[in-house]
C-alpha atoms as a PDB file:
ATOM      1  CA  UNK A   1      67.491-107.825  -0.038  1.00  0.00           C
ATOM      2  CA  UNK A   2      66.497-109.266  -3.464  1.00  0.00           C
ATOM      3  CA  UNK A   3      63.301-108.325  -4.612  1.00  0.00           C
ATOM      4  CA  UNK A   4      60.587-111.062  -5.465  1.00  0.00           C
ATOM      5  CA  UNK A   5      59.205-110.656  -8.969  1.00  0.00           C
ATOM      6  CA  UNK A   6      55.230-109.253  -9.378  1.00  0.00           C
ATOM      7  CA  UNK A   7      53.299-112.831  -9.360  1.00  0.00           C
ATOM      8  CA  UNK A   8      51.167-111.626 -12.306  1.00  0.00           C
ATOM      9  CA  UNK A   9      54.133-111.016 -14.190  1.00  0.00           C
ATOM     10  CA  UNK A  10      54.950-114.156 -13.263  1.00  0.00           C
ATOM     11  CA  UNK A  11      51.585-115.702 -14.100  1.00  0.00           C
ATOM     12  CA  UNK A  12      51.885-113.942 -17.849  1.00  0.00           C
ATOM     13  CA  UNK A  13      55.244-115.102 -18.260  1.00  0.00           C
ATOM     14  CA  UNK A  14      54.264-118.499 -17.445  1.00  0.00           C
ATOM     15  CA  UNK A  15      50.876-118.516 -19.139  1.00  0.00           C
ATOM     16  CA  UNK A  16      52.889-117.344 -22.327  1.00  0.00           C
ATOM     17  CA  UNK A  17      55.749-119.940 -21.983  1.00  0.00           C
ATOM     18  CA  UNK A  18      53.225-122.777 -21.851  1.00  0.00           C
ATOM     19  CA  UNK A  19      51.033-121.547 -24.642  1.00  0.00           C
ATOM     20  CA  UNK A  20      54.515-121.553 -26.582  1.00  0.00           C
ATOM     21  CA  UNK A  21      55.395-124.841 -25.714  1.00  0.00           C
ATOM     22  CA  UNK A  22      51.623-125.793 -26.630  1.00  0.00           C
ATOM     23  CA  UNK A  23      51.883-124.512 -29.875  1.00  0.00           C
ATOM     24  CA  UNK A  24      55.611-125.624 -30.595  1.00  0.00           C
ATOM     25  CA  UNK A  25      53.659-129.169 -30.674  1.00  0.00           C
ATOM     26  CA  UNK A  26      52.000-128.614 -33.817  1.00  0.00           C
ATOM     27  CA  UNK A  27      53.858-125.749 -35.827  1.00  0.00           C
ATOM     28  CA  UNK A  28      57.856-124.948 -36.646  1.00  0.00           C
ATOM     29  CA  UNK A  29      58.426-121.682 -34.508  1.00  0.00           C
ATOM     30  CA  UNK A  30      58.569-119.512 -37.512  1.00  0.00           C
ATOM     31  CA  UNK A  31      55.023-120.435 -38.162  1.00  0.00           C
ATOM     32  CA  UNK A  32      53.832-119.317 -34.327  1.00  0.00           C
ATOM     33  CA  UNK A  33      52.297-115.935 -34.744  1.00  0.00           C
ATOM     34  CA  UNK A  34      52.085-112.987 -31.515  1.00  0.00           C
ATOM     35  CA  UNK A  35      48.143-113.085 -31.593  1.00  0.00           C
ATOM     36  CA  UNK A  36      47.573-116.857 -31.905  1.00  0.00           C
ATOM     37  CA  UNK A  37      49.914-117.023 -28.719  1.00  0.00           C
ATOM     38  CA  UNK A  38      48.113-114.604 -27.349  1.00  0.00           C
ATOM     39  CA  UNK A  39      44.980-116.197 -27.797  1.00  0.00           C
ATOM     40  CA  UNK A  40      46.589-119.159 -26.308  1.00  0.00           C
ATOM     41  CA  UNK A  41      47.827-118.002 -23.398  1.00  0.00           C
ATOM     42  CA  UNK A  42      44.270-116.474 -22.721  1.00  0.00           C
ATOM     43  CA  UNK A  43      45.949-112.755 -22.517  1.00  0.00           C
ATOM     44  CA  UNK A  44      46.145-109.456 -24.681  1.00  0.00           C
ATOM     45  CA  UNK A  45      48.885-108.618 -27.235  1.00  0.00           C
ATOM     46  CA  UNK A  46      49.307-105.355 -25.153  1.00  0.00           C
ATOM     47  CA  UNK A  47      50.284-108.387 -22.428  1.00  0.00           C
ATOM     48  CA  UNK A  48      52.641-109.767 -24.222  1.00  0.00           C
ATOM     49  CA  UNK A  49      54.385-106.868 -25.770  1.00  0.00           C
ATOM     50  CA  UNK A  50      54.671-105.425 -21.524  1.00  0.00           C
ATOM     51  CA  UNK A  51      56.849-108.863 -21.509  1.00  0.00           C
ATOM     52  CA  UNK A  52      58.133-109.679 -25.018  1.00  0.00           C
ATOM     53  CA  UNK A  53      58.870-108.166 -28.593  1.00  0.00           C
ATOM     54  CA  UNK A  54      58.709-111.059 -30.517  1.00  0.00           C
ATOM     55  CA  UNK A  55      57.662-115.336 -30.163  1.00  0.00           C
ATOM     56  CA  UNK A  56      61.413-116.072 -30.197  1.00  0.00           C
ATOM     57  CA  UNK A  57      61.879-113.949 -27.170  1.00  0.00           C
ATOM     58  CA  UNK A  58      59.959-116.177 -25.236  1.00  0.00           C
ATOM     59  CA  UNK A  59      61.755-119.278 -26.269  1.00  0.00           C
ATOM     60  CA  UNK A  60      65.303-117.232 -25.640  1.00  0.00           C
ATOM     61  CA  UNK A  61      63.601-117.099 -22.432  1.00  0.00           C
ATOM     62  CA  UNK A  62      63.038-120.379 -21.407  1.00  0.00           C
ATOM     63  CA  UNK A  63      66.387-121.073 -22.745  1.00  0.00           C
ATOM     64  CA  UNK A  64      68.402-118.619 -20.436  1.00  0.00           C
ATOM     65  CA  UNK A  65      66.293-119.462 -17.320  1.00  0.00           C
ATOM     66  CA  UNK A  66      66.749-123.383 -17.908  1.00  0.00           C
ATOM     67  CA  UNK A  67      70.754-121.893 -18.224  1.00  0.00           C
ATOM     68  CA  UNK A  68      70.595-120.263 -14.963  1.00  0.00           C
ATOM     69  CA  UNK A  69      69.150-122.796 -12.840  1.00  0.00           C
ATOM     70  CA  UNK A  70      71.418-125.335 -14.691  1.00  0.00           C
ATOM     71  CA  UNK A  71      74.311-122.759 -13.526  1.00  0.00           C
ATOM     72  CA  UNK A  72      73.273-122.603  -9.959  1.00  0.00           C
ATOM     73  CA  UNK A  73      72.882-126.310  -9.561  1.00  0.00           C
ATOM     74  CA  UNK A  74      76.019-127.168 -11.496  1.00  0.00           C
ATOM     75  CA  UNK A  75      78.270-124.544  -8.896  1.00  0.00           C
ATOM     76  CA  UNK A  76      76.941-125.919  -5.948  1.00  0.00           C
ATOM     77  CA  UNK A  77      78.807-129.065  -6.768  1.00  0.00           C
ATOM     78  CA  UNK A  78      82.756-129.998  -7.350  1.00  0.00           C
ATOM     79  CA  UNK A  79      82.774-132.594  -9.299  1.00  0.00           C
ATOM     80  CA  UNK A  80      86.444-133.346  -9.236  1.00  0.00           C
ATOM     81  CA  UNK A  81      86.474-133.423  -5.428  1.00  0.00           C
ATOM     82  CA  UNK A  82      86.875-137.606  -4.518  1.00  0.00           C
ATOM     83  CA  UNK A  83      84.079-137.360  -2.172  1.00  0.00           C
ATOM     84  CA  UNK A  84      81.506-135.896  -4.474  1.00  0.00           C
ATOM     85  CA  UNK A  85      78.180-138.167  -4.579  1.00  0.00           C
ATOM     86  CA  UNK A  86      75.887-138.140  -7.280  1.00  0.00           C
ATOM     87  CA  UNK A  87      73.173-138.428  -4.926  1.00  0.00           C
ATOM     88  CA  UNK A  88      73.099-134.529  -3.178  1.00  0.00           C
ATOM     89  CA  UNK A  89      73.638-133.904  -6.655  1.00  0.00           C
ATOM     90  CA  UNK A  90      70.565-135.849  -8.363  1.00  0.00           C
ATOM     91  CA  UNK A  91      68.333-134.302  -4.576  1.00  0.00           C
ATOM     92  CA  UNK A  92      69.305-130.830  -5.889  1.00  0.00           C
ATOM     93  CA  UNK A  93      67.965-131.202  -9.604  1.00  0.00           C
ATOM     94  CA  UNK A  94      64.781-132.806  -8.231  1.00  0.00           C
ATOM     95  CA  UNK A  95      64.469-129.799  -6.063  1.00  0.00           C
ATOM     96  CA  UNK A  96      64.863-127.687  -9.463  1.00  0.00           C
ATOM     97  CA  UNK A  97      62.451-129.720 -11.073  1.00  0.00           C
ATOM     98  CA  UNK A  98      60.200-129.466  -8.453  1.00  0.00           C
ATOM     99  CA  UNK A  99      60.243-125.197  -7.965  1.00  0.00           C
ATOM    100  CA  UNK A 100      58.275-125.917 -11.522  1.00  0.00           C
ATOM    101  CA  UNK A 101      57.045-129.086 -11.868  1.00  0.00           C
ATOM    102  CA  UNK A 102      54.112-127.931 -14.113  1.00  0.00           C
ATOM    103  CA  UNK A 103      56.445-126.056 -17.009  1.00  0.00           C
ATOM    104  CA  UNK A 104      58.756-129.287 -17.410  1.00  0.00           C
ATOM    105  CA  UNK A 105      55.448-131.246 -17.601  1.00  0.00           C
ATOM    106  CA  UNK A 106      54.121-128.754 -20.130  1.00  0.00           C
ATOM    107  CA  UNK A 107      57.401-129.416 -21.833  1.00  0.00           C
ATOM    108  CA  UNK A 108      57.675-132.854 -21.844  1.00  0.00           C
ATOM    109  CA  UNK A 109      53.828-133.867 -22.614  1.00  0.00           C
ATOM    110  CA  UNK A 110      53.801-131.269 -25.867  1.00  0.00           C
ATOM    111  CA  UNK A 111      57.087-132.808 -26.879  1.00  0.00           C
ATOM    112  CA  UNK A 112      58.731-128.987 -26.809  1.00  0.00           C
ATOM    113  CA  UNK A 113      61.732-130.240 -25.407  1.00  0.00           C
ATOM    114  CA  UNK A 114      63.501-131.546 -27.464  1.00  0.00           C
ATOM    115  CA  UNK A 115      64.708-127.869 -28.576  1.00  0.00           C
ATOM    116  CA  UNK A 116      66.543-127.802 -25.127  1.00  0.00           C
ATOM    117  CA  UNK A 117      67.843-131.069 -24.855  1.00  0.00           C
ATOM    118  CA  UNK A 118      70.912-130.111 -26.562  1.00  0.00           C
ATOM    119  CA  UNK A 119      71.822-127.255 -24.596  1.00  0.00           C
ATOM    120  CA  UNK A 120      71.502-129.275 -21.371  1.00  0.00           C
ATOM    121  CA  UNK A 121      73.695-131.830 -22.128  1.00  0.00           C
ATOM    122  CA  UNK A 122      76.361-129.506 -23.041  1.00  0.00           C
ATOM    123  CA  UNK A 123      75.662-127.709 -19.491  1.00  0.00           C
ATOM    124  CA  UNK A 124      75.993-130.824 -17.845  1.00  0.00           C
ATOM    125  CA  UNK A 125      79.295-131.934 -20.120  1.00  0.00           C
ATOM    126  CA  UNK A 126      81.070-129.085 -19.229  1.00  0.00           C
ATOM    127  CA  UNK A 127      82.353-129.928 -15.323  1.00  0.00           C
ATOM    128  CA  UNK A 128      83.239-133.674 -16.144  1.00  0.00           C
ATOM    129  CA  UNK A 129      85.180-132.430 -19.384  1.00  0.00           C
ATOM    130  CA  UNK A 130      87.018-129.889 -17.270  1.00  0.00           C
ATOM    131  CA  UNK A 131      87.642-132.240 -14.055  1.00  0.00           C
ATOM    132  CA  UNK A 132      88.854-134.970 -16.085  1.00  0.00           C
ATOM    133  CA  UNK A 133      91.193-132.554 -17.992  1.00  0.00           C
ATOM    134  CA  UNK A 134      92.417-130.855 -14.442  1.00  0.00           C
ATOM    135  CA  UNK A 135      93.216-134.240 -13.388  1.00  0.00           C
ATOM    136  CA  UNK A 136      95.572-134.744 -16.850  1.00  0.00           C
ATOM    137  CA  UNK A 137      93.483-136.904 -18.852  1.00  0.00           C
ATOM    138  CA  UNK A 138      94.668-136.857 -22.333  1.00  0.00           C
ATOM    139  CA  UNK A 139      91.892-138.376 -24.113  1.00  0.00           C
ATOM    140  CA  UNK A 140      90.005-136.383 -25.849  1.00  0.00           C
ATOM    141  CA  UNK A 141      88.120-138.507 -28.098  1.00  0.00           C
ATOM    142  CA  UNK A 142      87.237-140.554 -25.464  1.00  0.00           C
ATOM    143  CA  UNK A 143      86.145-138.020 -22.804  1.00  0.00           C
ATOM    144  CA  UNK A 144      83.897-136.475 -25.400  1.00  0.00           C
ATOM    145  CA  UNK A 145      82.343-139.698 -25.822  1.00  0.00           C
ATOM    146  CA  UNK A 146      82.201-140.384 -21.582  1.00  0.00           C
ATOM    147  CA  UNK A 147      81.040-137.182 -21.038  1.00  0.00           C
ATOM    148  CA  UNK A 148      78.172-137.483 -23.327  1.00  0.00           C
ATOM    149  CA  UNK A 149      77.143-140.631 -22.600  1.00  0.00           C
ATOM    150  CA  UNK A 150      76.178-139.786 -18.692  1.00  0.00           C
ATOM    151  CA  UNK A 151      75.100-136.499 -19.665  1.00  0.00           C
ATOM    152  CA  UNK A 152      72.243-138.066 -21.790  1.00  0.00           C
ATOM    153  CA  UNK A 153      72.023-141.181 -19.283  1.00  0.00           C
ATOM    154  CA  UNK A 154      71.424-138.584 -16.624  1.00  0.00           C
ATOM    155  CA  UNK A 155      69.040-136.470 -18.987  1.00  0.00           C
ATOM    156  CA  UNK A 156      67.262-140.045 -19.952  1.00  0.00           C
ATOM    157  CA  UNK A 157      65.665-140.735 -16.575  1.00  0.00           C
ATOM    158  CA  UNK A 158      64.546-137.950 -16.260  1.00  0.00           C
ATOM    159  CA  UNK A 159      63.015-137.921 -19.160  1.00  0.00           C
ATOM    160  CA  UNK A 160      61.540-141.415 -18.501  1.00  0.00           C
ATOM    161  CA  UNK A 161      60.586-140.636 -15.067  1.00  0.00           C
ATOM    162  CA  UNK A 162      58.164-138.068 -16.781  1.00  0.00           C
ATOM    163  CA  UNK A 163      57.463-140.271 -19.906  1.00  0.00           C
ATOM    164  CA  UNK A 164      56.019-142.697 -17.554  1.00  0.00           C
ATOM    165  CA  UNK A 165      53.563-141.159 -15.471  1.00  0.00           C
ATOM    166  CA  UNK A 166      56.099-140.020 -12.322  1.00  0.00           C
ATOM    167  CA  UNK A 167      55.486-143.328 -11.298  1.00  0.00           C
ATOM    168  CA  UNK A 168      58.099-143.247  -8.539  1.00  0.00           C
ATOM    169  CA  UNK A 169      59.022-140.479  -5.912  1.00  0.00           C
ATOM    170  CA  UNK A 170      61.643-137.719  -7.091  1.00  0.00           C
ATOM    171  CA  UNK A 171      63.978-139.398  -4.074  1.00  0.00           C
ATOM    172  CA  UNK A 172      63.346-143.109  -5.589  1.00  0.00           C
ATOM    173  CA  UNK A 173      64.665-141.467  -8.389  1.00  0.00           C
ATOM    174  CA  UNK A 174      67.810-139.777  -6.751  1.00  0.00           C
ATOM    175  CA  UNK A 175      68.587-143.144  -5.154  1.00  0.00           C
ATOM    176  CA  UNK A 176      68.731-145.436  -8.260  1.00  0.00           C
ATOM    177  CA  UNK A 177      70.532-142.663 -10.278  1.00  0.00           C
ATOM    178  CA  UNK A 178      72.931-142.687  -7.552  1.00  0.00           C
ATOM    179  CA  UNK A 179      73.175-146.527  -7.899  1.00  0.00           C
ATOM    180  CA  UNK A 180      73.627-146.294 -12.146  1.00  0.00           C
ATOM    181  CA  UNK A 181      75.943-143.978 -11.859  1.00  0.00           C
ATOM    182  CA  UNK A 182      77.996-145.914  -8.465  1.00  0.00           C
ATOM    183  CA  UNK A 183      77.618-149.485  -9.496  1.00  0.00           C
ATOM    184  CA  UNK A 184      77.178-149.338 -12.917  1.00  0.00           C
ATOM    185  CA  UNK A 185      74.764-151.609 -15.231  1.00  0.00           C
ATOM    186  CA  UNK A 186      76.786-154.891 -14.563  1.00  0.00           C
ATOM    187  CA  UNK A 187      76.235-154.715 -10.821  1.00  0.00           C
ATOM    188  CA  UNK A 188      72.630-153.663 -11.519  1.00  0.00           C
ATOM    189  CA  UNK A 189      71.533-156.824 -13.288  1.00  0.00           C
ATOM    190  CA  UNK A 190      73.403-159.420 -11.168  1.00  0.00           C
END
């Protein structure tokens, strides 16, 4: 049976990862000291040496875990397989958004995120690269250019749908990302 982390560790970690992404607002990370992100994250230095040696440890942090749910969403799904629909898809990343709906707030309303666009697009790149290859496509130049244009399209709305206040449920959101990616922009605007 898999043990359930301590929630006060979690609470540090979490108080410590926001207080990062706070701070990564105003300063270059090399400028973020261990006691002023300390003082942010309303704990002890003692606190956050039990959890961390030093401020990039936190951000590696962030990274890996945004790498591991990316992982577990992106396995769950064959993305070569003719019946895949974006839609399960999209419901599954709104239900990883949702397990902490707070931090990607955090993120996106201190403008911290930008660090980890990057490495999500190339997490999301990766299966339509490799399905389009399995199936023999030769193109590279152009499959590099496919396969970054609906990883960022993908990336976009979400960004937007956060940019602009959640305005719309996270299953509105599934639905017309579904429809983007299924009809396409021509059959949107008809």
């Amino acid at each position: 049976m898999e043990k359930k982390p301590d929630r006060r560790i979690k609470k540090s970690k979490d108080s410590i990862r926001r207080a990062l992404l706070e701070l990564m607002a105003d300063k270059k990370m090399s400028e973020i000291t261990i006691s002023e992100l300390a003082k942010t994250a309303n704990i002890t230095r003692k606190t956050f040496y039990q959890h961390y040696s030093i401020v990039n440890d936190v951000l590696d942090d962030i990274e890996k875990d945004i790498h591991d749910r990316m992982d577990v969403l992106l396995n769950k799904f064959n993305f070569g397989n003719d019946s895949f629909k974006p839609y399960p898809f999209f419901l599954s990343a709104n239900k990883a958004l949702e397990d902490d709906i707070d931090f990607y707030s955090a993120m996106i309303e201190t403008g911290a995120y930008t660090f980890f666009i990057h490495e999500i697009k190339c997490k999301l790149k990766e299966p339509i690269i490799e399905t389009a290859k399995s199936r023999g496509y030769k193109d590279n130049d152009k499959l590099q250019y496919a396969a970054e244009y609906t990883s960022s399209g993908i990336i976009a709305v979400y960004l937007h749908w956060f940019e602009s206040g959640k305005k719309i449920s996270l299953k509105e959101l599934a639905e017309m990302a579904e429809e983007f990616i299924i009809k396409g922009i021509k059959n949107i605007l008809k």
